[in-house]
PDB file of N, CA and C in Angstrom:
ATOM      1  N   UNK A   1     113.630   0.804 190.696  1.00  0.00           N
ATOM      2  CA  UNK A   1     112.575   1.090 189.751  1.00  0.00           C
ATOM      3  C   UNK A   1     113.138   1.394 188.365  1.00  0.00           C
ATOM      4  N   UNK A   2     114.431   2.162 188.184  1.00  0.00           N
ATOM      5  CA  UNK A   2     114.736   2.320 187.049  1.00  0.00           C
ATOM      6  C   UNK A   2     115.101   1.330 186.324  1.00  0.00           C
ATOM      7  N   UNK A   3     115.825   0.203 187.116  1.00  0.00           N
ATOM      8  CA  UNK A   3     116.024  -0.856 185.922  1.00  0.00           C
ATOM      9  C   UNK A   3     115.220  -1.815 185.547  1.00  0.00           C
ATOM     10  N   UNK A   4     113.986  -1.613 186.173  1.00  0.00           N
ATOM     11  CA  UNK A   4     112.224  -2.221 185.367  1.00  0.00           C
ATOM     12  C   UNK A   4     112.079  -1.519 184.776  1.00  0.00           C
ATOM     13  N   UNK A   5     112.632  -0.133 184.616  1.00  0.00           N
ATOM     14  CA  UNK A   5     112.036   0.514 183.344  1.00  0.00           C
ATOM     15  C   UNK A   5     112.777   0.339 182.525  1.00  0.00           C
ATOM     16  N   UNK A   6     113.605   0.480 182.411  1.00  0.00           N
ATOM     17  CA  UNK A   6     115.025   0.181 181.432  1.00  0.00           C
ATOM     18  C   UNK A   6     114.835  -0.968 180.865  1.00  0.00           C
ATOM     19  N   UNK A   7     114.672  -2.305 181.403  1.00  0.00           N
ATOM     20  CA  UNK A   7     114.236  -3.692 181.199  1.00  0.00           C
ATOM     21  C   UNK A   7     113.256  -3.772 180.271  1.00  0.00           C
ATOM     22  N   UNK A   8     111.946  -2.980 180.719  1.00  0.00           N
ATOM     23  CA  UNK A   8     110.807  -3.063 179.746  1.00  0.00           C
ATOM     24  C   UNK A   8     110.203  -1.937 179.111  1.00  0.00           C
ATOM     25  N   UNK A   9     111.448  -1.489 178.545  1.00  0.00           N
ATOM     26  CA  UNK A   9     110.690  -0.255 177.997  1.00  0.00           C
ATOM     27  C   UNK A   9     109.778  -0.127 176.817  1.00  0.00           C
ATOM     28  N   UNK A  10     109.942  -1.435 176.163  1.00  0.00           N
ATOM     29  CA  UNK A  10     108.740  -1.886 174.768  1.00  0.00           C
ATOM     30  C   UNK A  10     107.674  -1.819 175.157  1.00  0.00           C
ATOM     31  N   UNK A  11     107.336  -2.885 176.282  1.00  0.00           N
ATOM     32  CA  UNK A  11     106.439  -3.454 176.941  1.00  0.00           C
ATOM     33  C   UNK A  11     105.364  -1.690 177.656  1.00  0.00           C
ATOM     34  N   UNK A  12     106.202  -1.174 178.016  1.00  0.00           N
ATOM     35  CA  UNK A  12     105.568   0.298 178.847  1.00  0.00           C
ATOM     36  C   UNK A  12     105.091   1.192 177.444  1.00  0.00           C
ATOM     37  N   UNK A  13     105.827   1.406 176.516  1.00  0.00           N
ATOM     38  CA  UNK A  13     105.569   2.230 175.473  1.00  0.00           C
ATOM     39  C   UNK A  13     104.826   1.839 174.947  1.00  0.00           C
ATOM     40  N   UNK A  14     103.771   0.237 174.863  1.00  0.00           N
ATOM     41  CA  UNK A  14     103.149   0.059 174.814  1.00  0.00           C
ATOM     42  C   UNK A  14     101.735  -0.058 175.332  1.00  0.00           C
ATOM     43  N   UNK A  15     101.981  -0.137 176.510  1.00  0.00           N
ATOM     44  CA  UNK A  15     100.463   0.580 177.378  1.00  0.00           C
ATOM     45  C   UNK A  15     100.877   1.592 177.542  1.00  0.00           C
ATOM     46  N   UNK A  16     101.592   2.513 177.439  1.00  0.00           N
ATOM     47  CA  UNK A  16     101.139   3.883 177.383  1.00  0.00           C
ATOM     48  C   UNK A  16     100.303   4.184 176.506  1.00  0.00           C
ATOM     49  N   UNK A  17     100.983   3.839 174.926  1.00  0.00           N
ATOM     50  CA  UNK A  17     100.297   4.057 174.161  1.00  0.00           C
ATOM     51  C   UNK A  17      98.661   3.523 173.873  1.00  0.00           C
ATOM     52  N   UNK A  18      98.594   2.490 174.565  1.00  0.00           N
ATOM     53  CA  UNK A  18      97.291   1.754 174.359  1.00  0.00           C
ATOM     54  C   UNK A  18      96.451   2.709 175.477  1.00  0.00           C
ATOM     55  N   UNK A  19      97.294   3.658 176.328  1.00  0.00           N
ATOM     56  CA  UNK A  19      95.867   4.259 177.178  1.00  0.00           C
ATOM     57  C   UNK A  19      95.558   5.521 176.841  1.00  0.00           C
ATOM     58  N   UNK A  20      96.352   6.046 175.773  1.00  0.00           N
ATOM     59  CA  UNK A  20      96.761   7.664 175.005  1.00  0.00           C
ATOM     60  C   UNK A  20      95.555   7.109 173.962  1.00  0.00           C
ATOM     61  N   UNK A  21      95.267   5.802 173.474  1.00  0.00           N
ATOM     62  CA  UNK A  21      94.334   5.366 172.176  1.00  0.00           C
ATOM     63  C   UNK A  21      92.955   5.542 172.868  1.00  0.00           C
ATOM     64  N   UNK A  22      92.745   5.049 174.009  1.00  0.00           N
ATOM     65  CA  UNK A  22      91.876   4.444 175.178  1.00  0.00           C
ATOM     66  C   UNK A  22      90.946   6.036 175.008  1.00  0.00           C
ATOM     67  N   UNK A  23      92.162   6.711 175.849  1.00  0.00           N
ATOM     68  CA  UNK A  23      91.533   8.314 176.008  1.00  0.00           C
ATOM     69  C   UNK A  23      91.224   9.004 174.658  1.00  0.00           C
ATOM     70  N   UNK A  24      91.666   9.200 174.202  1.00  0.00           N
ATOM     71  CA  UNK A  24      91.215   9.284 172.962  1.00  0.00           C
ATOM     72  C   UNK A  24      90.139   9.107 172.665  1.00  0.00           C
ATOM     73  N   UNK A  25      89.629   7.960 172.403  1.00  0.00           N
ATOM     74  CA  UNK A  25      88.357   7.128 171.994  1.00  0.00           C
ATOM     75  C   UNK A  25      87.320   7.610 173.229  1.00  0.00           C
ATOM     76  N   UNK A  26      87.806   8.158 174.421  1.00  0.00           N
ATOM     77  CA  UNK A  26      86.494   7.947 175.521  1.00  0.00           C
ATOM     78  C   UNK A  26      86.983   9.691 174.844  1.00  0.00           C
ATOM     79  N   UNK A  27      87.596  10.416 174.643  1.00  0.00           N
ATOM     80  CA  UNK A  27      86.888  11.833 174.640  1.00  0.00           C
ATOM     81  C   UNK A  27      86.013  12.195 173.397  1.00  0.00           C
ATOM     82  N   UNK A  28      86.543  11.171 172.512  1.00  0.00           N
ATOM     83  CA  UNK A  28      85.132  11.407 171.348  1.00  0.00           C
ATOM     84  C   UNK A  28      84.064  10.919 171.808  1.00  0.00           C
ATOM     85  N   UNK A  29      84.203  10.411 172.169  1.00  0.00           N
ATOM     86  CA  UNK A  29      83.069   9.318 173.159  1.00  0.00           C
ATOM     87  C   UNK A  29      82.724   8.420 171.848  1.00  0.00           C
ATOM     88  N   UNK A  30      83.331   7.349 172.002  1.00  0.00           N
ATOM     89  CA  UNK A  30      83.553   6.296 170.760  1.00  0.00           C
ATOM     90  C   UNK A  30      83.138   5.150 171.751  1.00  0.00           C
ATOM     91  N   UNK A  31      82.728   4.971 173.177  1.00  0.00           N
ATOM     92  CA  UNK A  31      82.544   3.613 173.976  1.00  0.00           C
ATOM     93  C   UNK A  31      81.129   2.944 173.234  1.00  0.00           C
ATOM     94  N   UNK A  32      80.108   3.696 173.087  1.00  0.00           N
ATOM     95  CA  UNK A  32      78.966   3.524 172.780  1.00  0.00           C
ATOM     96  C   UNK A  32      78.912   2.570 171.125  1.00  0.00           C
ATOM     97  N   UNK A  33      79.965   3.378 170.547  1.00  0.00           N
ATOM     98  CA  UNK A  33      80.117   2.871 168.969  1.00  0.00           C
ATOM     99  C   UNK A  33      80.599   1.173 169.170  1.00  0.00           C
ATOM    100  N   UNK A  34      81.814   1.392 169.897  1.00  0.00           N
ATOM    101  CA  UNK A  34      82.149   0.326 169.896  1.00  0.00           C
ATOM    102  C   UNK A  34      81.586  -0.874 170.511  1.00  0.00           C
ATOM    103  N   UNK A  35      80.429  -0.756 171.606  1.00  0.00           N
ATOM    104  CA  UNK A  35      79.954  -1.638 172.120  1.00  0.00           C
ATOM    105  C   UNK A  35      79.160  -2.372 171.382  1.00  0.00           C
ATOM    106  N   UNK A  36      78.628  -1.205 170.518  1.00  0.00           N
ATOM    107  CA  UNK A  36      77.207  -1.890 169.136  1.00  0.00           C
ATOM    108  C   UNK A  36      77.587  -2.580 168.621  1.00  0.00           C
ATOM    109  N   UNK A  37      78.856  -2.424 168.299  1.00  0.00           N
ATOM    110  CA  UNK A  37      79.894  -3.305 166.922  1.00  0.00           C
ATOM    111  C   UNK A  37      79.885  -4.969 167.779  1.00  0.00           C
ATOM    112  N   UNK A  38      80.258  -4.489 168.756  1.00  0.00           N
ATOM    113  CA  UNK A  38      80.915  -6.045 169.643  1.00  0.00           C
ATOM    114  C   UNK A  38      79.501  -6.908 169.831  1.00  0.00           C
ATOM    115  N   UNK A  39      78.429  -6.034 169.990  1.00  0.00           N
ATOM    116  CA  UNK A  39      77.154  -6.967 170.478  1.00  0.00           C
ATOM    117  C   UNK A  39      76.819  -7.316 169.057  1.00  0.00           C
ATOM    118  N   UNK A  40      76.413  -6.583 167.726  1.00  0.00           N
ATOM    119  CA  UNK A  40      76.120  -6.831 166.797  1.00  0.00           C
ATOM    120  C   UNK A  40      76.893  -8.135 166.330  1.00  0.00           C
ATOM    121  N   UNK A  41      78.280  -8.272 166.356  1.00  0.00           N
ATOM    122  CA  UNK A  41      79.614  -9.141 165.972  1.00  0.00           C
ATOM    123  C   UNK A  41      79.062 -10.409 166.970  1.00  0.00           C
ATOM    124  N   UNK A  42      78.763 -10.845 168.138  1.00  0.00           N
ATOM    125  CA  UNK A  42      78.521 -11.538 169.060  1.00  0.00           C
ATOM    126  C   UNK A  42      77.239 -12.349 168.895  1.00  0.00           C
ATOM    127  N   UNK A  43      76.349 -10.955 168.152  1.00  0.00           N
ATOM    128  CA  UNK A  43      74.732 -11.576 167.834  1.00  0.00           C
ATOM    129  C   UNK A  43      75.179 -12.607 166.716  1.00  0.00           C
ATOM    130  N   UNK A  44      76.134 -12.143 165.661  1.00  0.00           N
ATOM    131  CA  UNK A  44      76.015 -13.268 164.454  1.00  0.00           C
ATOM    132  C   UNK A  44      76.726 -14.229 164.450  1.00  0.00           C
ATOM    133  N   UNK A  45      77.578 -14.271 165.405  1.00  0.00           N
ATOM    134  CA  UNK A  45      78.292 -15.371 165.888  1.00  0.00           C
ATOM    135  C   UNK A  45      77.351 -16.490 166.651  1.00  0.00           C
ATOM    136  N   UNK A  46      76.722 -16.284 167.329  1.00  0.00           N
ATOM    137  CA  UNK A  46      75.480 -17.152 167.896  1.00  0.00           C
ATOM    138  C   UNK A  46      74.726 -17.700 166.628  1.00  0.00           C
ATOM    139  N   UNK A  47      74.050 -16.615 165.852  1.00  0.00           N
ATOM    140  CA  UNK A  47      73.452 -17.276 164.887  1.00  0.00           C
ATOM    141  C   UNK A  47      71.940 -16.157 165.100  1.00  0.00           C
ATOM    142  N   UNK A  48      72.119 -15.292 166.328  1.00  0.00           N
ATOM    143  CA  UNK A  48      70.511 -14.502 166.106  1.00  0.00           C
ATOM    144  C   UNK A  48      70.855 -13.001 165.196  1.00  0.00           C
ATOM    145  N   UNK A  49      71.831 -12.917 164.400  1.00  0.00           N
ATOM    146  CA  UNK A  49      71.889 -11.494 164.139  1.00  0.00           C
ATOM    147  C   UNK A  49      71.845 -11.441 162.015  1.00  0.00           C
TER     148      UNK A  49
END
């Protein structure tokens, strides 16, 4: 196990960090914000927004 970590340690310090951002965002509770953005972004991409 240690020398997969050793091997990829960019790769890990990077989803760590992407789940330290993750949590983050769910304890402000930022899921809701961001979903509006993505459906709003999605609506005008179609052409109904």
């Amino acid at each position: 196990m240690s020398a997969f970590i050793k091997k990829n340690r960019a790769g890990l310090a990077v989803i760590l960090l992407a789940l330290a951002l993750i949590g983050y965002g769910l304890i402000k509770n930022q899921q809701k914000s961001v979903l509006n953005k993505a459906v709003r972004i999605c609506m005008e991409c179609v052409g109904l927004g």
